[in-house]
PDB file of N, CA and C in Angstrom:
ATOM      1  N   UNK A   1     -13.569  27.834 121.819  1.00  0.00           N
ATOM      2  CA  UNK A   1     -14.377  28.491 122.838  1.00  0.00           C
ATOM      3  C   UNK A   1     -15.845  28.430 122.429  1.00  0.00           C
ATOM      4  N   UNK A   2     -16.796  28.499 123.541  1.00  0.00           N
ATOM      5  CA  UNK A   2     -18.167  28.421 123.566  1.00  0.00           C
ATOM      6  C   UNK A   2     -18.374  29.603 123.557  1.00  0.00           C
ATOM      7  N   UNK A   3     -19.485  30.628 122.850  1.00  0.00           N
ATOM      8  CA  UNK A   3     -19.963  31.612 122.995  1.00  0.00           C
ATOM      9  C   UNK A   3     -21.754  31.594 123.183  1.00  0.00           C
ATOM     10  N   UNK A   4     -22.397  31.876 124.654  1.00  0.00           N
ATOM     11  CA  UNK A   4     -23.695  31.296 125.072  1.00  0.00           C
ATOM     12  C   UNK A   4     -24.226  32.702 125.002  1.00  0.00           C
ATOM     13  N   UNK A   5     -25.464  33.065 124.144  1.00  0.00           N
ATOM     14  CA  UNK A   5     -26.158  34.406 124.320  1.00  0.00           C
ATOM     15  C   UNK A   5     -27.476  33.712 124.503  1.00  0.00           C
ATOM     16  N   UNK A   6     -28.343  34.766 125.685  1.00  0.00           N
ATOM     17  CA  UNK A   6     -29.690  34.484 126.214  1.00  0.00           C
ATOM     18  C   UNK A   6     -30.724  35.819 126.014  1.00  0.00           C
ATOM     19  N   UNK A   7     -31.170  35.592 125.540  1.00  0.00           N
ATOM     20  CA  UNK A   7     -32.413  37.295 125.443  1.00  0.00           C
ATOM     21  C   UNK A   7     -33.298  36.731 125.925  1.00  0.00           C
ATOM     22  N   UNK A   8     -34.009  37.690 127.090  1.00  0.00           N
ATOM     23  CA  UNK A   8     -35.202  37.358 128.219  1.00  0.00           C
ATOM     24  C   UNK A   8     -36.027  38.904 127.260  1.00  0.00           C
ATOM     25  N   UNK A   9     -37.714  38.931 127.064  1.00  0.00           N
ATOM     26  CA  UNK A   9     -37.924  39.380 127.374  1.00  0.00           C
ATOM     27  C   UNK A   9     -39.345  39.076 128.378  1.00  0.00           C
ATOM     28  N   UNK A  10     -39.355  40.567 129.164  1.00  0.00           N
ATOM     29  CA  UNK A  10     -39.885  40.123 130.482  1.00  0.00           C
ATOM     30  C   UNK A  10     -41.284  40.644 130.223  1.00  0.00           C
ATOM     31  N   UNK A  11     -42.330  39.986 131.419  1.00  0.00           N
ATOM     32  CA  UNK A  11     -43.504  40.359 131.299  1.00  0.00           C
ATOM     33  C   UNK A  11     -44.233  41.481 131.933  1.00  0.00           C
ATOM     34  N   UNK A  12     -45.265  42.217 131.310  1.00  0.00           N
ATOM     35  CA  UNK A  12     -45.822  44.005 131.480  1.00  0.00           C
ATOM     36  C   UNK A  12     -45.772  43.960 133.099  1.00  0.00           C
ATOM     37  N   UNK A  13     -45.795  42.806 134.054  1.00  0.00           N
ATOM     38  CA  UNK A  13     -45.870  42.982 134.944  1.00  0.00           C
ATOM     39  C   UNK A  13     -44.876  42.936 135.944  1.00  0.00           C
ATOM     40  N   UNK A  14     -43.653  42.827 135.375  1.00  0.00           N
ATOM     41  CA  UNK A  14     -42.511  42.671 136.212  1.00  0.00           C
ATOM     42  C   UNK A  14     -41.832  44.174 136.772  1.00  0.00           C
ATOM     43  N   UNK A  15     -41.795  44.288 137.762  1.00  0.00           N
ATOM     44  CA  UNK A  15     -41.401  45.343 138.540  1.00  0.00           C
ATOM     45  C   UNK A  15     -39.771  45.320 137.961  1.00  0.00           C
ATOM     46  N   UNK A  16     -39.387  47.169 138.487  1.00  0.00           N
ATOM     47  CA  UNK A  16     -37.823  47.157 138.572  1.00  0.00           C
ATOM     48  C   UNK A  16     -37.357  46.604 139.259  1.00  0.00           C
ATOM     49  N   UNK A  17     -37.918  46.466 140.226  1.00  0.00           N
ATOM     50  CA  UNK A  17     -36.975  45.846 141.459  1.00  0.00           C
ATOM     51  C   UNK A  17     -36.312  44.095 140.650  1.00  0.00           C
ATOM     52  N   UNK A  18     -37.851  43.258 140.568  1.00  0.00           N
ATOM     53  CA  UNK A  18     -37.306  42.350 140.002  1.00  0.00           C
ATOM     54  C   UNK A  18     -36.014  42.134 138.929  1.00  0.00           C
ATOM     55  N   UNK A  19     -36.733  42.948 137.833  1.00  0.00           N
ATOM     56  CA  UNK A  19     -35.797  43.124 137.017  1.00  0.00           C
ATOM     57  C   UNK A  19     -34.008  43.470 137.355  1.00  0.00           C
ATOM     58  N   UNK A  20     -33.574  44.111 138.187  1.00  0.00           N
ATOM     59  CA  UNK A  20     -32.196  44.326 139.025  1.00  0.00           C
ATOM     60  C   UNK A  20     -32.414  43.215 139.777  1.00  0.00           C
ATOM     61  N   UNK A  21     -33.019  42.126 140.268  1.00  0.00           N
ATOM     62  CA  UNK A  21     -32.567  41.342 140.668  1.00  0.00           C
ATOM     63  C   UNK A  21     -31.791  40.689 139.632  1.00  0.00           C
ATOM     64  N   UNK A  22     -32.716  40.182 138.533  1.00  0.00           N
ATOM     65  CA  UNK A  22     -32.199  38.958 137.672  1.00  0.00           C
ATOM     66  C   UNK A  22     -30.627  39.696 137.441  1.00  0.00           C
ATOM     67  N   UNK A  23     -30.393  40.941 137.651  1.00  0.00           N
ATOM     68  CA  UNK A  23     -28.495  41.202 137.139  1.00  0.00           C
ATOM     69  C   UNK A  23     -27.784  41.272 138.203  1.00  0.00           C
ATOM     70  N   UNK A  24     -28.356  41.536 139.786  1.00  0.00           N
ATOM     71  CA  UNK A  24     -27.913  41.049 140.664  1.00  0.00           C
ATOM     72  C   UNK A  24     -27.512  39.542 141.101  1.00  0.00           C
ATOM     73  N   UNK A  25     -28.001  38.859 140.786  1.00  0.00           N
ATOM     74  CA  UNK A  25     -27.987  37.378 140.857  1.00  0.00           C
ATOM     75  C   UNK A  25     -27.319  36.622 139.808  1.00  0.00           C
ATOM     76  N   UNK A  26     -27.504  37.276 138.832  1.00  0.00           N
ATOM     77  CA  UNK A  26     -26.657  36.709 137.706  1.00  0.00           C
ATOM     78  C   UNK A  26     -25.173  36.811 137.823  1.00  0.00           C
ATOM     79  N   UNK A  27     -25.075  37.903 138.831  1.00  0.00           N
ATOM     80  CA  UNK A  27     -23.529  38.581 138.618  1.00  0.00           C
ATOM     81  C   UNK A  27     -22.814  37.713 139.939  1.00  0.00           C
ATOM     82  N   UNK A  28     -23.333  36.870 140.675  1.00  0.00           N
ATOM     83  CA  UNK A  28     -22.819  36.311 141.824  1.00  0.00           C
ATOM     84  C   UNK A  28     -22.051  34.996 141.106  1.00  0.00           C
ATOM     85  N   UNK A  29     -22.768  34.697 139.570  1.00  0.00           N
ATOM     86  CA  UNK A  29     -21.876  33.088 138.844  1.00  0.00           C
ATOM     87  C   UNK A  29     -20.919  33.553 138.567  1.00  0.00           C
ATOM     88  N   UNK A  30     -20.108  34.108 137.954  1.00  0.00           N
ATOM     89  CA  UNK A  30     -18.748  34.114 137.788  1.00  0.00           C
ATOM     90  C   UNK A  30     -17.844  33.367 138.713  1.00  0.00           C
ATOM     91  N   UNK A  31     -17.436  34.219 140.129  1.00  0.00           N
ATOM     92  CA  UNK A  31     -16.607  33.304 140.915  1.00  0.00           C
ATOM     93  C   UNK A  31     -16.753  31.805 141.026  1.00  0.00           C
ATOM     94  N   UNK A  32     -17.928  31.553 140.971  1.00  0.00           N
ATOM     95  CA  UNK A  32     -18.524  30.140 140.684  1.00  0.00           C
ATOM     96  C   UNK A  32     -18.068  29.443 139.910  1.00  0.00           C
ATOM     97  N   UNK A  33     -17.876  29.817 138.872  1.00  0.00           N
ATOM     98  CA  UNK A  33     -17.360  29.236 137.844  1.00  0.00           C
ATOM     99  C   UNK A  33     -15.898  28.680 136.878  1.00  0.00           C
ATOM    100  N   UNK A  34     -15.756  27.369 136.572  1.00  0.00           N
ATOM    101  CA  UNK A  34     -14.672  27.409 135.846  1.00  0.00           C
ATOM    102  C   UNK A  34     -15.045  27.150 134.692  1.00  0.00           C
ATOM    103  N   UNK A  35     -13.636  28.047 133.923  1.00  0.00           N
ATOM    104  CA  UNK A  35     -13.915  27.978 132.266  1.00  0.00           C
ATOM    105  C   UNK A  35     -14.373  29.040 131.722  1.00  0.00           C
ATOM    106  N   UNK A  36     -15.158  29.814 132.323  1.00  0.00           N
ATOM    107  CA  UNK A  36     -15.403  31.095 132.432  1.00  0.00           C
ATOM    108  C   UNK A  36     -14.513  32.188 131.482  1.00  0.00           C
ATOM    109  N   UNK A  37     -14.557  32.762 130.331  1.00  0.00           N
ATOM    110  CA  UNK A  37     -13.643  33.495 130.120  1.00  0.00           C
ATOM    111  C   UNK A  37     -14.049  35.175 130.141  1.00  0.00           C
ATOM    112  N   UNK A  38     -15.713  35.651 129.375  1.00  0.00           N
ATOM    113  CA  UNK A  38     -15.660  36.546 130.241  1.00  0.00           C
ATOM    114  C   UNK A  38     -17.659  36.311 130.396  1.00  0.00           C
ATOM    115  N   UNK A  39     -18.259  37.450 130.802  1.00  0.00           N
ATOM    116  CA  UNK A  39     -19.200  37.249 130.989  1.00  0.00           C
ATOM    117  C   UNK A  39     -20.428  38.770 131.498  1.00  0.00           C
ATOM    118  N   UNK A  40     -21.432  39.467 130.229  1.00  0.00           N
ATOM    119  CA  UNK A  40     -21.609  40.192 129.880  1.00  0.00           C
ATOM    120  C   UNK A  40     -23.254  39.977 130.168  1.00  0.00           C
ATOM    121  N   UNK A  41     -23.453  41.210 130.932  1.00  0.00           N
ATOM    122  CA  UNK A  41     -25.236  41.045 130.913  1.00  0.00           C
ATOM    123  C   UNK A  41     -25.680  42.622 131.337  1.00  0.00           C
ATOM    124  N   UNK A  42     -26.737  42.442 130.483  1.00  0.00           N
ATOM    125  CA  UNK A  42     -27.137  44.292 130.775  1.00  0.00           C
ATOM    126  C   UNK A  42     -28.875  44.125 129.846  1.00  0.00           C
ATOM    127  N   UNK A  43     -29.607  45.050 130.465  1.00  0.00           N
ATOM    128  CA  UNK A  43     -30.983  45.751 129.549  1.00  0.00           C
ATOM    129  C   UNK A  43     -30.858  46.397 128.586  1.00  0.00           C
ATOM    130  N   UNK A  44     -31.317  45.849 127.496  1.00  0.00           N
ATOM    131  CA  UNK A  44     -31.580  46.732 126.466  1.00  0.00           C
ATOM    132  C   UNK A  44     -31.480  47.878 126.236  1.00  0.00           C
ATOM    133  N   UNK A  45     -30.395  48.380 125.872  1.00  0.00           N
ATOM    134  CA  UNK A  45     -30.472  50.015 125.761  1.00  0.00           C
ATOM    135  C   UNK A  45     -31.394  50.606 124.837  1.00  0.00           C
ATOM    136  N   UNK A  46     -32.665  50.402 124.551  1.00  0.00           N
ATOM    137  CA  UNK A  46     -33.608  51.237 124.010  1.00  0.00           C
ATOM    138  C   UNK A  46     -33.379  51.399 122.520  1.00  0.00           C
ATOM    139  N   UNK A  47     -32.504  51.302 121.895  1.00  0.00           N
ATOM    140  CA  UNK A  47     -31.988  52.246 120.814  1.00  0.00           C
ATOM    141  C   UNK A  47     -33.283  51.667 119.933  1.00  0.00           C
ATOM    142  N   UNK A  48     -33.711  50.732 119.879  1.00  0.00           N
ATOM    143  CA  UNK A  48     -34.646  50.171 118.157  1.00  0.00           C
ATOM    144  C   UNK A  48     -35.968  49.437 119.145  1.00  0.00           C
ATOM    145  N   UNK A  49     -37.042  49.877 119.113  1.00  0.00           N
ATOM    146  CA  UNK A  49     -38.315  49.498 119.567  1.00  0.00           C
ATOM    147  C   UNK A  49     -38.416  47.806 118.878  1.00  0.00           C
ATOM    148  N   UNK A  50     -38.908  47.222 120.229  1.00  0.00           N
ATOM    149  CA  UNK A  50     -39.155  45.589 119.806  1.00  0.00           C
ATOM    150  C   UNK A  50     -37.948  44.683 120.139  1.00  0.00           C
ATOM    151  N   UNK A  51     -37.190  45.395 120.595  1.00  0.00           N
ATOM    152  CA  UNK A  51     -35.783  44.457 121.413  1.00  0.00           C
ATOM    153  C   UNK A  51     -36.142  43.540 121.793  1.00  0.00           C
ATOM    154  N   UNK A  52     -35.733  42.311 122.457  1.00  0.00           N
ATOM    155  CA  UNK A  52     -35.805  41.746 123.820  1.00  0.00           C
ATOM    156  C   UNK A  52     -35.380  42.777 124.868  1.00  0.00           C
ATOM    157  N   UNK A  53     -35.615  42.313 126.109  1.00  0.00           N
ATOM    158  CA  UNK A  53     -35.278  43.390 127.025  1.00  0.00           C
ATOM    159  C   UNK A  53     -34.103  43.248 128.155  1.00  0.00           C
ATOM    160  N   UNK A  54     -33.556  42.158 128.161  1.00  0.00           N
ATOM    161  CA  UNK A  54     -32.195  41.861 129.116  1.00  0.00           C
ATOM    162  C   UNK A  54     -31.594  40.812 128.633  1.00  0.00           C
ATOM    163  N   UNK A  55     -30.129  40.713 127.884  1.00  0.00           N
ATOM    164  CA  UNK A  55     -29.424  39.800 127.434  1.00  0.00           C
ATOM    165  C   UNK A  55     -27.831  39.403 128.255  1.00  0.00           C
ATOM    166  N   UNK A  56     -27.592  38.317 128.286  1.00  0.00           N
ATOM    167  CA  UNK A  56     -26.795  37.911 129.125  1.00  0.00           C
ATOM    168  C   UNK A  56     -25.838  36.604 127.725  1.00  0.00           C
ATOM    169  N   UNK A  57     -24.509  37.241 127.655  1.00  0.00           N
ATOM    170  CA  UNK A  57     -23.514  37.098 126.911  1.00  0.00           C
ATOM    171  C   UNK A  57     -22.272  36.270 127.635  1.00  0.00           C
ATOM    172  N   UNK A  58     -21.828  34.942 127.436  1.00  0.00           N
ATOM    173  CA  UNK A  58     -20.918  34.417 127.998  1.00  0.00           C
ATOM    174  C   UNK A  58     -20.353  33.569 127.644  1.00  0.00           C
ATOM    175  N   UNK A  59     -18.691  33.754 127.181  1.00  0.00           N
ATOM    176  CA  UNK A  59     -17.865  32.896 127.018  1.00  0.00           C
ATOM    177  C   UNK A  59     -17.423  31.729 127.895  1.00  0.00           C
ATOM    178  N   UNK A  60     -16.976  30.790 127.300  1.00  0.00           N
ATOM    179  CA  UNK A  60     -16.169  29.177 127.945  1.00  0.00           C
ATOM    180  C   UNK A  60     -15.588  29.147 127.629  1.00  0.00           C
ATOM    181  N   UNK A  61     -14.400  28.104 128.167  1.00  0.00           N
ATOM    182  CA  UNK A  61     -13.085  27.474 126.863  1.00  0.00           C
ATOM    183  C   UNK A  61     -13.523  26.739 126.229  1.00  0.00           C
ATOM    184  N   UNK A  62     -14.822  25.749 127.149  1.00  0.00           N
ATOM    185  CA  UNK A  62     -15.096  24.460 125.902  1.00  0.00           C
ATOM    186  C   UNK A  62     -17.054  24.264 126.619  1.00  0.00           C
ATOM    187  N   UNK A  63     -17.496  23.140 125.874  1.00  0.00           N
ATOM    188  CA  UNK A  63     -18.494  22.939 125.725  1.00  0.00           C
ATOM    189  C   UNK A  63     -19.067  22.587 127.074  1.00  0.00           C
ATOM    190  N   UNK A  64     -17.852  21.482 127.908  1.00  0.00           N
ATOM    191  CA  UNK A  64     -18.231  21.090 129.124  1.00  0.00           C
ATOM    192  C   UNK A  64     -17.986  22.390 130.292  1.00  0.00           C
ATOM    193  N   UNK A  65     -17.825  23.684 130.055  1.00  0.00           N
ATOM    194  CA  UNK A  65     -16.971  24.200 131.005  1.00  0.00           C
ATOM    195  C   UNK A  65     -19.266  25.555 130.746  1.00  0.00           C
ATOM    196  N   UNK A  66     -18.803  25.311 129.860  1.00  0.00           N
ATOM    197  CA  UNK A  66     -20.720  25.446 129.598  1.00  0.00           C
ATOM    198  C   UNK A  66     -21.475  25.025 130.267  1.00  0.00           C
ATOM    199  N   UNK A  67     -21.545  23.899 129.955  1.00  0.00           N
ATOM    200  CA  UNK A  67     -22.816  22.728 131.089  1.00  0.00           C
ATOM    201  C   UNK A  67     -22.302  22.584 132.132  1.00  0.00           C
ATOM    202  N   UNK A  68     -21.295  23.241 132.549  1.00  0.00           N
ATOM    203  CA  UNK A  68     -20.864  23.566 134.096  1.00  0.00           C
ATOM    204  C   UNK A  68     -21.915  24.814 134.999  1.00  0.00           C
ATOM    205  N   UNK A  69     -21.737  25.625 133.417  1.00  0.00           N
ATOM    206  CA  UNK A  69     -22.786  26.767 133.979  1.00  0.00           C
ATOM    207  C   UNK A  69     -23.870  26.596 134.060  1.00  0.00           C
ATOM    208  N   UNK A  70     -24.668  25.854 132.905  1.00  0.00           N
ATOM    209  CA  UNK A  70     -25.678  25.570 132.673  1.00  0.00           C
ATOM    210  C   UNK A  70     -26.560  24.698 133.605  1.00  0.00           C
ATOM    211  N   UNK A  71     -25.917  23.661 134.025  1.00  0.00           N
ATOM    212  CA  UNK A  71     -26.430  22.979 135.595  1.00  0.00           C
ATOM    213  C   UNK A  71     -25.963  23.299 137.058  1.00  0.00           C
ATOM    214  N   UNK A  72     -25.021  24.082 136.910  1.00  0.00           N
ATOM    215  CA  UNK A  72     -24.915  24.443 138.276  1.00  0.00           C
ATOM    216  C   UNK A  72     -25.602  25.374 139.272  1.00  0.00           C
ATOM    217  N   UNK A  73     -25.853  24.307 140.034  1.00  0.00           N
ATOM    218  CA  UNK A  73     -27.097  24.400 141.299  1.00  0.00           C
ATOM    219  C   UNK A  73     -27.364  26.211 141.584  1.00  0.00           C
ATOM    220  N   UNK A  74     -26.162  27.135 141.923  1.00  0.00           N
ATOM    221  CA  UNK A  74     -26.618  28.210 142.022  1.00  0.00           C
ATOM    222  C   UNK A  74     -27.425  28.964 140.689  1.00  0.00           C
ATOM    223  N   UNK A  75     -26.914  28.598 139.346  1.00  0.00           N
ATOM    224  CA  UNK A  75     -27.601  28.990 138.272  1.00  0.00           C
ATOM    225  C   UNK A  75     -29.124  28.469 138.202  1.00  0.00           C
ATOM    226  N   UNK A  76     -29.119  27.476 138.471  1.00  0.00           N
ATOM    227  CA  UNK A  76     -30.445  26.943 138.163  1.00  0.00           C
ATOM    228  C   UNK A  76     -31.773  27.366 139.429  1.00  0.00           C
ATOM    229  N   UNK A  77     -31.088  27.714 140.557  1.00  0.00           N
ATOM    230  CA  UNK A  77     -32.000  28.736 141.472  1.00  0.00           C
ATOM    231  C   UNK A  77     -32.552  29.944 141.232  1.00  0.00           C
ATOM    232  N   UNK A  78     -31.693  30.549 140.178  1.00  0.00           N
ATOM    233  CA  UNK A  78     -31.604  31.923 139.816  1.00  0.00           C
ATOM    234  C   UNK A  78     -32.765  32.030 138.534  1.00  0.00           C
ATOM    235  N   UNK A  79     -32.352  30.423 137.713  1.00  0.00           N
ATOM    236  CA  UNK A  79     -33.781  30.303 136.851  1.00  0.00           C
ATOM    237  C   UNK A  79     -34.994  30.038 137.829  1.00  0.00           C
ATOM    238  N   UNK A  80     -35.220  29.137 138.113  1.00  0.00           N
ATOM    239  CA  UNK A  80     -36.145  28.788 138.930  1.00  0.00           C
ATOM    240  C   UNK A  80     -36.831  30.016 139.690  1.00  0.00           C
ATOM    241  N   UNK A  81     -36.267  30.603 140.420  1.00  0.00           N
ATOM    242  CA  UNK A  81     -36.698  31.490 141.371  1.00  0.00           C
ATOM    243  C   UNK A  81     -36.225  32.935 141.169  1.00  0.00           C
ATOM    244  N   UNK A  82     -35.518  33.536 139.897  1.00  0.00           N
ATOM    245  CA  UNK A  82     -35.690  35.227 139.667  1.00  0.00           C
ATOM    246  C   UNK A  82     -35.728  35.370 138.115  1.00  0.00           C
ATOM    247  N   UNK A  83     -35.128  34.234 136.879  1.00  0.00           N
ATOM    248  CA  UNK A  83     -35.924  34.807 135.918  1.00  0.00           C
ATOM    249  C   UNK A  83     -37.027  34.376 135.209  1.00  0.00           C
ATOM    250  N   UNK A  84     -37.307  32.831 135.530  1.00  0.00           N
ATOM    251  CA  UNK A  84     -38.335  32.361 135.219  1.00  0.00           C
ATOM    252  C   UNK A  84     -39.883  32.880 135.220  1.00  0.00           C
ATOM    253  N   UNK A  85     -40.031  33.500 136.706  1.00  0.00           N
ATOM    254  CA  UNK A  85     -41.329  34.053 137.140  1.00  0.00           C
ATOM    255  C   UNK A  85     -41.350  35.585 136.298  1.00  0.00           C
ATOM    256  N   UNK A  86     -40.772  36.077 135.681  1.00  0.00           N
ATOM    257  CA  UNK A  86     -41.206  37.374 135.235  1.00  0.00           C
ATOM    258  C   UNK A  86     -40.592  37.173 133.600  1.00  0.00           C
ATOM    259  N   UNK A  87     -40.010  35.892 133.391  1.00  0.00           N
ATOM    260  CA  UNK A  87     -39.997  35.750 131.741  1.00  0.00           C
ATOM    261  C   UNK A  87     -41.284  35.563 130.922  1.00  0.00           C
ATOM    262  N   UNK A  88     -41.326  36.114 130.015  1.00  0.00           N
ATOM    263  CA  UNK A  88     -42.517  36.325 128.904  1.00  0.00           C
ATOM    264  C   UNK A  88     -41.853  35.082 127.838  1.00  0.00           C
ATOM    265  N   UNK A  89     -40.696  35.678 127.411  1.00  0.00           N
ATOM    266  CA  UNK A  89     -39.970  34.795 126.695  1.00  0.00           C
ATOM    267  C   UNK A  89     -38.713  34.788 126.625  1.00  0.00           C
ATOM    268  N   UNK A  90     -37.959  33.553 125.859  1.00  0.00           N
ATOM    269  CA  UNK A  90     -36.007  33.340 126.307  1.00  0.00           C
ATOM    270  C   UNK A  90     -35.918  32.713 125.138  1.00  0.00           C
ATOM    271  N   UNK A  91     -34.658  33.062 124.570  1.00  0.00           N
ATOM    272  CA  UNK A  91     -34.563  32.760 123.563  1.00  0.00           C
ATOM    273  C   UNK A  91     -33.005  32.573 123.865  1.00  0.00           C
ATOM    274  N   UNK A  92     -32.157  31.147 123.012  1.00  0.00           N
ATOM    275  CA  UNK A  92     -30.764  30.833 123.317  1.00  0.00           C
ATOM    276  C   UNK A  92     -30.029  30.352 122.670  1.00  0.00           C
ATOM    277  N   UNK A  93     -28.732  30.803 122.355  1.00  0.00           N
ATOM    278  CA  UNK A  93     -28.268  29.863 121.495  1.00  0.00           C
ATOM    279  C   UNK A  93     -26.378  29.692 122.092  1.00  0.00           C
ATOM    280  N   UNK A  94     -25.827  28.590 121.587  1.00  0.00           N
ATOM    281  CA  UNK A  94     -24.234  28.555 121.933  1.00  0.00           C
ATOM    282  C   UNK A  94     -23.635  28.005 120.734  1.00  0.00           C
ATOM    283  N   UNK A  95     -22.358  28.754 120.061  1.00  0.00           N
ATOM    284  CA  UNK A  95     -22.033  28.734 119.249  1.00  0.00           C
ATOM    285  C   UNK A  95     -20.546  28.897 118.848  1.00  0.00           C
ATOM    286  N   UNK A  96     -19.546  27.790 118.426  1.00  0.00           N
ATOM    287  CA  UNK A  96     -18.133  28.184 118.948  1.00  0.00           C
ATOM    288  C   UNK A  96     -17.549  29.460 118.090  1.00  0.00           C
ATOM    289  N   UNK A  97     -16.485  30.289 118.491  1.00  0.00           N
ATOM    290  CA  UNK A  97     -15.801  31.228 118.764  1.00  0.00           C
ATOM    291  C   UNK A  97     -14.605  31.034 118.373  1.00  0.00           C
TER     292      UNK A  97
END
């Protein structure tokens, strides 16, 4: 299994609203997806100053079932057009399980 973790943090100027988008929109890939095993995203719960501020956690069975997610057209709208514009910075890595 693939294990894909993403930490966004976002910029002083990004509204809440935005921000509930990017987990609104994020949460529409699943059905989308095969290979999928599970798939975890939430804001920073505060606990230690200097976090990133929204991380998004997601298993595959395999590498290609990944770059399924990774290029597929609804995902890549969701970069393009809700987390790109209010990312400061992203940081990523995938790593098997």
């Amino acid at each position: 299994m693939i294990r894909h973790v993403t930490l966004f943090a976002w910029i002083p100027e990004a509204t809440d609203e935005q921000k509930q988008r990017v987990a609104t929109e994020l949460m529409t890939l699943p059905p989308l997806l095969s290979g999928l095993r599970a798939f975890h995203i939430g804001p920073d719960a505060g606990i230690i100053e200097g976090n990133f501020d929204f991380a998004v956690v997601a298993d595959f069975d395999d590498a290609d079932s990944y770059l399924g997610y990774r290029n597929h057209p609804a995902h890549r709208v969701i970069i393009e057009q809700v987390t790109t514009p209010i990312a400061k910075e992203r940081v990523s890595v995938q790593y098997e399980i």
